[in-house]
C-alpha atoms as a PDB file:
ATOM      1  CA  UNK A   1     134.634 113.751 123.706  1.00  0.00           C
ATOM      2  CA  UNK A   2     134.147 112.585 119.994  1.00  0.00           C
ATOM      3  CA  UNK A   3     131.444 114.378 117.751  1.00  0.00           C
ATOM      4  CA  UNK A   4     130.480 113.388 114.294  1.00  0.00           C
ATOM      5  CA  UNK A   5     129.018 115.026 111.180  1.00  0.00           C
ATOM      6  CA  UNK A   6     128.525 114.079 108.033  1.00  0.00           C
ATOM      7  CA  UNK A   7     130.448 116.170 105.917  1.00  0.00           C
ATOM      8  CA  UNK A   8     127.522 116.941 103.397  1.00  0.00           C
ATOM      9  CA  UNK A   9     125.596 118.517 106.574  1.00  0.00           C
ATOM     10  CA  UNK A  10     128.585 119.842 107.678  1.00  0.00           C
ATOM     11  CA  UNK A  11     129.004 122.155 103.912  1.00  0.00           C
ATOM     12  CA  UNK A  12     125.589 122.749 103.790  1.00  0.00           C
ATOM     13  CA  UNK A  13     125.203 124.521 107.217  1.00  0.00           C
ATOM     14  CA  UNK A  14     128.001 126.289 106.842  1.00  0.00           C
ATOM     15  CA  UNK A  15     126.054 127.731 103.730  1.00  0.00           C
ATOM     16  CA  UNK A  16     124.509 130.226 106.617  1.00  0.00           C
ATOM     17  CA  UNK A  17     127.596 131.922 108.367  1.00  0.00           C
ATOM     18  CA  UNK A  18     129.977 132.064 104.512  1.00  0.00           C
ATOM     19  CA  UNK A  19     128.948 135.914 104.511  1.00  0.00           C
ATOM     20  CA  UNK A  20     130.037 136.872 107.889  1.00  0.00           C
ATOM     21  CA  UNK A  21     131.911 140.499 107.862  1.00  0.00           C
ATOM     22  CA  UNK A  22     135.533 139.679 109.032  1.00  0.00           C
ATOM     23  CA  UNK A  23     135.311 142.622 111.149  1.00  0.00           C
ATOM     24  CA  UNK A  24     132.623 140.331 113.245  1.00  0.00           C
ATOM     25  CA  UNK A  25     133.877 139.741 116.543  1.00  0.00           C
ATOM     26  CA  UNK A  26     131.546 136.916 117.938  1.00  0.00           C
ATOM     27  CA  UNK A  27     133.268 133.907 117.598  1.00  0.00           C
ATOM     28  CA  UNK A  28     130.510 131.716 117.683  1.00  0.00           C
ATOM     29  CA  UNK A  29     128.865 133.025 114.524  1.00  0.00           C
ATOM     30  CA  UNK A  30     131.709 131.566 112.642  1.00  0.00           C
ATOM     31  CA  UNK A  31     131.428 128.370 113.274  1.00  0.00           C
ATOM     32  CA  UNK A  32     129.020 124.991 113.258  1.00  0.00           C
ATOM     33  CA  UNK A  33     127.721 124.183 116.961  1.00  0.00           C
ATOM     34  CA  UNK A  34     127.096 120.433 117.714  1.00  0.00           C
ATOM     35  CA  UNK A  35     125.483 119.612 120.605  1.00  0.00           C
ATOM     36  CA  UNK A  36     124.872 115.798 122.106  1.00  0.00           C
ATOM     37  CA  UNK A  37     121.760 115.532 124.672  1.00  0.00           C
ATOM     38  CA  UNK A  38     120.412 112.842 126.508  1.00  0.00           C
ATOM     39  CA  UNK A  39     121.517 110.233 123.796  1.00  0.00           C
ATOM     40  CA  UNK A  40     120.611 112.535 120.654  1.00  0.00           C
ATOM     41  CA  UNK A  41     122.356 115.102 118.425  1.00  0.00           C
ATOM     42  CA  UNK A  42     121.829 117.971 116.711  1.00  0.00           C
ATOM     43  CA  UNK A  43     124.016 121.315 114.735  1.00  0.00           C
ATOM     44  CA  UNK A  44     123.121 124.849 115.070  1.00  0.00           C
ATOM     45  CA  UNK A  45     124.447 127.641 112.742  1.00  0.00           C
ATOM     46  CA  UNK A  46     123.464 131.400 112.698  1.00  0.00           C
ATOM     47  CA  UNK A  47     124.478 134.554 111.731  1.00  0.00           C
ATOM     48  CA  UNK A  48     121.834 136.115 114.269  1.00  0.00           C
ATOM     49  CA  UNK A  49     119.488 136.926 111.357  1.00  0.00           C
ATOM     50  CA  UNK A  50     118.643 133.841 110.710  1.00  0.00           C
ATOM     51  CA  UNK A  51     119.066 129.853 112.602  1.00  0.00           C
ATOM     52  CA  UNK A  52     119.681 126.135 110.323  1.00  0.00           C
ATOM     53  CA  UNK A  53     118.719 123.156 113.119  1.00  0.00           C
ATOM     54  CA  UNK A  54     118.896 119.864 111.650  1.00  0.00           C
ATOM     55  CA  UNK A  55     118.805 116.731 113.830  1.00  0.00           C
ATOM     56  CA  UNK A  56     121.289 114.861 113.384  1.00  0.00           C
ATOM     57  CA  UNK A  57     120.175 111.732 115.064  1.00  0.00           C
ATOM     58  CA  UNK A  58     120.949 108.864 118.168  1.00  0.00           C
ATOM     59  CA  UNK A  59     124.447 108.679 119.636  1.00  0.00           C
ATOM     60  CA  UNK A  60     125.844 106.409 122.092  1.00  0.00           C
ATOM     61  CA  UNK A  61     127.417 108.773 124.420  1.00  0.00           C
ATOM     62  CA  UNK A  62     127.305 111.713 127.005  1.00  0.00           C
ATOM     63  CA  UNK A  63     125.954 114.994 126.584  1.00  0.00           C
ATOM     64  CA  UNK A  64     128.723 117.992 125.433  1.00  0.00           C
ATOM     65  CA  UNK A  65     128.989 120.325 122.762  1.00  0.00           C
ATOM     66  CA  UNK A  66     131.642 121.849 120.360  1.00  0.00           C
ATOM     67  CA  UNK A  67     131.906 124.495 117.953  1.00  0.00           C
ATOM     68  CA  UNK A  68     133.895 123.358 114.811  1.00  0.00           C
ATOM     69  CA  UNK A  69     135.171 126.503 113.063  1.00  0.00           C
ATOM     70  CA  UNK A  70     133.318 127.331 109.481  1.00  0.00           C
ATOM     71  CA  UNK A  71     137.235 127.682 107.813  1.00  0.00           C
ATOM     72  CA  UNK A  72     136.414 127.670 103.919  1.00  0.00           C
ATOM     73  CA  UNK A  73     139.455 125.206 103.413  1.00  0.00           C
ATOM     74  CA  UNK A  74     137.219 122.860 105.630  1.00  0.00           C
ATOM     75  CA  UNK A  75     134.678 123.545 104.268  1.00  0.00           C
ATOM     76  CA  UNK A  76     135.329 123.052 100.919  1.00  0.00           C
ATOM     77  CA  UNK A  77     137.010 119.732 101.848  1.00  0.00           C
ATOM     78  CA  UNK A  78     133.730 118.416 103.111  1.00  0.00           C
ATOM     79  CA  UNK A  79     131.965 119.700  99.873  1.00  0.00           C
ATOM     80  CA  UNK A  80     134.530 117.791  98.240  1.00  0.00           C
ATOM     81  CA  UNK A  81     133.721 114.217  99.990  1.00  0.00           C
ATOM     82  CA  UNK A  82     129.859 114.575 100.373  1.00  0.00           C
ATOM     83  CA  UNK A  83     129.355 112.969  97.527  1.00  0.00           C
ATOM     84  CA  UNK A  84     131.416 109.669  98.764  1.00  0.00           C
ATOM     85  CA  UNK A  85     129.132 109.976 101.903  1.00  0.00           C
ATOM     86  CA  UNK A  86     132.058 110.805 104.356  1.00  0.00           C
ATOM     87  CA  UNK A  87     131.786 111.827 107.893  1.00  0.00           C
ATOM     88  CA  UNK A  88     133.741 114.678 109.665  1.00  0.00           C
ATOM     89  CA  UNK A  89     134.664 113.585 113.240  1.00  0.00           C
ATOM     90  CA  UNK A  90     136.259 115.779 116.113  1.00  0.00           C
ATOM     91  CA  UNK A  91     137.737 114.946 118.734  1.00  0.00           C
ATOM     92  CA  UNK A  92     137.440 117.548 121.641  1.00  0.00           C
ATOM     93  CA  UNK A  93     139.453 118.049 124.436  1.00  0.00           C
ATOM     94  CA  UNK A  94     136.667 120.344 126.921  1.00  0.00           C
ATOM     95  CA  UNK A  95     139.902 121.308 129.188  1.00  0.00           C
ATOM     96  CA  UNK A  96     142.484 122.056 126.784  1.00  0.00           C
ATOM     97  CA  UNK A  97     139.381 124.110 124.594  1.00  0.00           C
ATOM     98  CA  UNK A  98     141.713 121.772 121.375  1.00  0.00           C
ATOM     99  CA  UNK A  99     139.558 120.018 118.645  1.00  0.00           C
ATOM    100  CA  UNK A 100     141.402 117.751 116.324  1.00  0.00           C
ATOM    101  CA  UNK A 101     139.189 116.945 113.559  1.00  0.00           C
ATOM    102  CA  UNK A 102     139.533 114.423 110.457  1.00  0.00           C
ATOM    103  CA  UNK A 103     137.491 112.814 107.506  1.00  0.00           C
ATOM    104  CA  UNK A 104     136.609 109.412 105.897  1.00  0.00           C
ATOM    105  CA  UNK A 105     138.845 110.365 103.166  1.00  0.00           C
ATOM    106  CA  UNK A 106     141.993 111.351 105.264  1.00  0.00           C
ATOM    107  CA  UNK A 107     141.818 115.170 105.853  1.00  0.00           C
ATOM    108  CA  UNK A 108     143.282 116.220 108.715  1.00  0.00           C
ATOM    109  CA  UNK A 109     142.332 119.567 110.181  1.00  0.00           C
ATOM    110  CA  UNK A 110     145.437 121.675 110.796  1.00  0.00           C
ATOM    111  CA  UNK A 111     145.288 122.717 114.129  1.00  0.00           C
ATOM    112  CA  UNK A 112     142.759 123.483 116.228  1.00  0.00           C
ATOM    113  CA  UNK A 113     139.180 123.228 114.671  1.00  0.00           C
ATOM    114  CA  UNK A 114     137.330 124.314 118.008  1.00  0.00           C
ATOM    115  CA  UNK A 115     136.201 127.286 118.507  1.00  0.00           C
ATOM    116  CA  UNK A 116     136.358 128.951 121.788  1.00  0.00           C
ATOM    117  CA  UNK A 117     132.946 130.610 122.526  1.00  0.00           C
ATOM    118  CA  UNK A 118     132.498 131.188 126.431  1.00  0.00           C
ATOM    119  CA  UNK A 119     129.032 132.324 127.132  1.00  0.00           C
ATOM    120  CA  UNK A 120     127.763 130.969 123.563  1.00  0.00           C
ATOM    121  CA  UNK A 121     124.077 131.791 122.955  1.00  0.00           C
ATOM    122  CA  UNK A 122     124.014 128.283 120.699  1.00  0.00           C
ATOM    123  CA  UNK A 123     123.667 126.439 124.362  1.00  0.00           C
ATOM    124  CA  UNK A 124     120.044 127.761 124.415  1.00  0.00           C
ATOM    125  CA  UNK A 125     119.497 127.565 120.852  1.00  0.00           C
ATOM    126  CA  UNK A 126     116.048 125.994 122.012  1.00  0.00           C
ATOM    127  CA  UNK A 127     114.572 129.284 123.296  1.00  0.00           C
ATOM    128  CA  UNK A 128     114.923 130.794 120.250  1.00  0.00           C
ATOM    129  CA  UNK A 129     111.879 129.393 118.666  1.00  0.00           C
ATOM    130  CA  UNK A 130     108.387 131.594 119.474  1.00  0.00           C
ATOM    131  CA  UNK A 131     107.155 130.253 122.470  1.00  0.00           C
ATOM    132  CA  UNK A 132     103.510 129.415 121.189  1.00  0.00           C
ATOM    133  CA  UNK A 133     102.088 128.770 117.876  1.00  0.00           C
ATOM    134  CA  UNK A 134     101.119 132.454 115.992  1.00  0.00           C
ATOM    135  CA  UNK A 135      97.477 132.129 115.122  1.00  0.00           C
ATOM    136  CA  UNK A 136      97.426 135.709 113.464  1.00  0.00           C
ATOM    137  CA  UNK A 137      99.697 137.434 111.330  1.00  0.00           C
ATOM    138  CA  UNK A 138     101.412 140.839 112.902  1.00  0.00           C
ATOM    139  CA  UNK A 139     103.610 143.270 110.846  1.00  0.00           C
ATOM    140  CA  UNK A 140     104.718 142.957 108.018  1.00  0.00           C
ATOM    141  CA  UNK A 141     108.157 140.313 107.614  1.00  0.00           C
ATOM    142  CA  UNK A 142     111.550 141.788 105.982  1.00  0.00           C
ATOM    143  CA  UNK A 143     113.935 139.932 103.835  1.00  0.00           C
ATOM    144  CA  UNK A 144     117.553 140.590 102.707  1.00  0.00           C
ATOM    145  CA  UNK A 145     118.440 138.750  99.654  1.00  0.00           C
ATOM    146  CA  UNK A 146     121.665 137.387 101.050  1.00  0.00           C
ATOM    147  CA  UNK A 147     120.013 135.445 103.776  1.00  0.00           C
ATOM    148  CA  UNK A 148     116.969 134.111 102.060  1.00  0.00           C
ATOM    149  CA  UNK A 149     119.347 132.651  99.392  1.00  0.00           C
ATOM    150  CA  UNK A 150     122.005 131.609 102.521  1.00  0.00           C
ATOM    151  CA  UNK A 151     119.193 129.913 104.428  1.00  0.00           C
ATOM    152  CA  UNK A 152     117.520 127.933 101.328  1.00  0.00           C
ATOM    153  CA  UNK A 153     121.292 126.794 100.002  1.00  0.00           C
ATOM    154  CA  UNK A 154     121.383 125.501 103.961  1.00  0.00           C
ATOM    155  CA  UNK A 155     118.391 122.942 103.952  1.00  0.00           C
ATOM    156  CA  UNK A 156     118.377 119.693 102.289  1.00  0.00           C
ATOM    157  CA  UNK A 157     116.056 120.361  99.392  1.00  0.00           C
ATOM    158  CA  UNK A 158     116.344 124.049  99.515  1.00  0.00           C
ATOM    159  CA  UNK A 159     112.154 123.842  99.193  1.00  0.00           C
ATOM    160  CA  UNK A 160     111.368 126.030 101.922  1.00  0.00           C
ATOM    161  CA  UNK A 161     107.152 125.963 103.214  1.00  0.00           C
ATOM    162  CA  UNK A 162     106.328 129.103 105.760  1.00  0.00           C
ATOM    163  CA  UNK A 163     103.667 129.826 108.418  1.00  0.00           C
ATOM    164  CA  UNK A 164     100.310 130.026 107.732  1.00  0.00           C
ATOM    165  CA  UNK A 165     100.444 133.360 110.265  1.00  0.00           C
ATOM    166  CA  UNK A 166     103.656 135.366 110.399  1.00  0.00           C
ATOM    167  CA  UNK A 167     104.298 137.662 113.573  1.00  0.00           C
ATOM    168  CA  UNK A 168     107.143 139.917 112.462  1.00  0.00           C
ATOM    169  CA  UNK A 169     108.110 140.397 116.050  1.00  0.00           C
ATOM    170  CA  UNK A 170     108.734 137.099 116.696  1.00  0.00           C
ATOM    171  CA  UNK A 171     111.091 134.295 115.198  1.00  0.00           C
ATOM    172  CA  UNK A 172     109.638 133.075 112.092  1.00  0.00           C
ATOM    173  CA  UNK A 173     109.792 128.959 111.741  1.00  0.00           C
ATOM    174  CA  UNK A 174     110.508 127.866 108.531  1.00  0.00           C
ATOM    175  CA  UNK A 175     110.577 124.057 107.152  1.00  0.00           C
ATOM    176  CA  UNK A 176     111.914 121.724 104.372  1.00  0.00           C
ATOM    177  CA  UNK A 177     109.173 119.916 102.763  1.00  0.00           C
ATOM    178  CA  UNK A 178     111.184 117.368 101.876  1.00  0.00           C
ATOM    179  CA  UNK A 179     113.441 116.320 105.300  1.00  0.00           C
ATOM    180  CA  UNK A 180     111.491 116.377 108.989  1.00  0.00           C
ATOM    181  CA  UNK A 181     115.202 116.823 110.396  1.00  0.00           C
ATOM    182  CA  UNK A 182     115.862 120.402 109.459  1.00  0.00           C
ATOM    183  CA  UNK A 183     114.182 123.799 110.061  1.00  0.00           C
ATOM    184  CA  UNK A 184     114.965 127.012 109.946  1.00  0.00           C
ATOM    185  CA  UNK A 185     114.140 130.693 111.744  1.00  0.00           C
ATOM    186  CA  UNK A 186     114.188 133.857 110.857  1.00  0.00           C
ATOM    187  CA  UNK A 187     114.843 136.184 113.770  1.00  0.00           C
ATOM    188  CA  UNK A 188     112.745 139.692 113.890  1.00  0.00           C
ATOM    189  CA  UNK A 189     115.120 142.410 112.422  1.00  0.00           C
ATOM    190  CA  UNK A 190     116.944 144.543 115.162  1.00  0.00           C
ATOM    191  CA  UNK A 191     118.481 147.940 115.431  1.00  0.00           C
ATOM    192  CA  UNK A 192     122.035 148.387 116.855  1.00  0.00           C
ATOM    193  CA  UNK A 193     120.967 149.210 119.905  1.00  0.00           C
ATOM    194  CA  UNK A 194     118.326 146.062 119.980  1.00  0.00           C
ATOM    195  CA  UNK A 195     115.425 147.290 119.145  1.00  0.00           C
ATOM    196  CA  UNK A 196     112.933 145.328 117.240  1.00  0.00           C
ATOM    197  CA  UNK A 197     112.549 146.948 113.699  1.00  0.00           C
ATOM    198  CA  UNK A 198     108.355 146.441 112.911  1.00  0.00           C
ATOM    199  CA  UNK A 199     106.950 147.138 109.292  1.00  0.00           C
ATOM    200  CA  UNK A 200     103.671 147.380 110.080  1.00  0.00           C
ATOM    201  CA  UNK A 201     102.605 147.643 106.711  1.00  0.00           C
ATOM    202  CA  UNK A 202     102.990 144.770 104.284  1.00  0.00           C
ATOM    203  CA  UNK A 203     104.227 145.318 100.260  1.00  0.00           C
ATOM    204  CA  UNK A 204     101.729 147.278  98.127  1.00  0.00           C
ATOM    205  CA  UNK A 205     101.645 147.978  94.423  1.00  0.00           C
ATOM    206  CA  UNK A 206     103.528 151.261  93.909  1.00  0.00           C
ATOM    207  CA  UNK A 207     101.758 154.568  93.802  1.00  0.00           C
ATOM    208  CA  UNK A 208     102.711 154.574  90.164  1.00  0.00           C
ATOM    209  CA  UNK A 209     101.373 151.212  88.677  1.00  0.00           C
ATOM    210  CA  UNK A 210      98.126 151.623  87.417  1.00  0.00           C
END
């Protein structure tokens, strides 16, 4: 099956999974999920803190998906040829789990640039959004530096508008004011074991400011 990205989209999603420990074991968290359904098609990336969507617009043929590996020599290729508008296109062999991938420019992957993630989550990347609109806020919503910057550097404009109503304990929606094509979520924080972390309290002035 052939998949196509352009490489600028391509980069910039990336932009989400760059700071993934190499100790991580998931395979799909390292990589840039493209999915074609019922004649449309869209990229996924996450680190499982945090989700980039962007639609990526009508194609021609079947439905299928791929992961193509995040590999910073890729990567930085594509960075490279964004600016000449070129497109990164994969072939993918479903049977033989092989992607051979190439760009306007030339580039030839070396190897295999699918990656092999049975049971990926990405396939219901859908569910992940909260399931009804929040129409009051609840807790309090935690940030780590690292992904707010990863996040904003992964969206077209990097002008990110919030919720009018955050619930903490629930996937928080975030969109690009500039492009209807991308959005992003922020997914409540979780201990180890899977429990939902809740600040109930929002930031205060310290104790000591007076």
């Amino acid at each position: 099956m052939e998949f196509a990205i352009s490489c600028e989209i391509f980069a910039r999603l990336a932009n989400v999974v760059k700071d993934i420990p190499a100790t991580e074991t998931r395979p799909h968290l390292k990589s840039v999920y493209i999915e074609h359904k019922d004649g449309e098609a869209f990229a996924v990336a996450s680190n499982s803190r945090f989700a980039a969507i962007e639609y990526l617009g009508k194609v021609d043929f079947g439905n299928g998906s791929v992961h193509i590996a995040a590999d910073p020599v890729l990567i930085q290729q594509c960075r490279t040829e964004a600016p000449f508008n070129s497109v990164l296109s994969v072939s993918f062999n479903e049977v033989l789990q092989f992607g051979a991938a190439k760009t306007t420019l030339g580039y030839c992957y070396p190897g295999n640039v699918a990656v092999v993630a049975n049971g990926s989550p990405f396939v219901q990347w859908r569910t992940w959004t909260p399931d009804k609109p929040v129409t009051k806020t609840k807790g309090a919503m935690f940030w780590n530096t690292e992904n707010i910057a990863n996040i904003g550097a992964s969206s077209p404009s990097g002008r990110l508008l919030f919720p009018e109503f955050i619930d903490a304990t629930k996937p928080v929606v975030v969109r690009d004011i500039m492009d209807e094509n991308w959005f992003g979520l922020f997914m409540p924080n979780r201990t180890v074991e899977g429990e939902i972390i809740t600040y109930s309290d929002g930031a205060k002035l310290p104790e000591w400011f007076k």
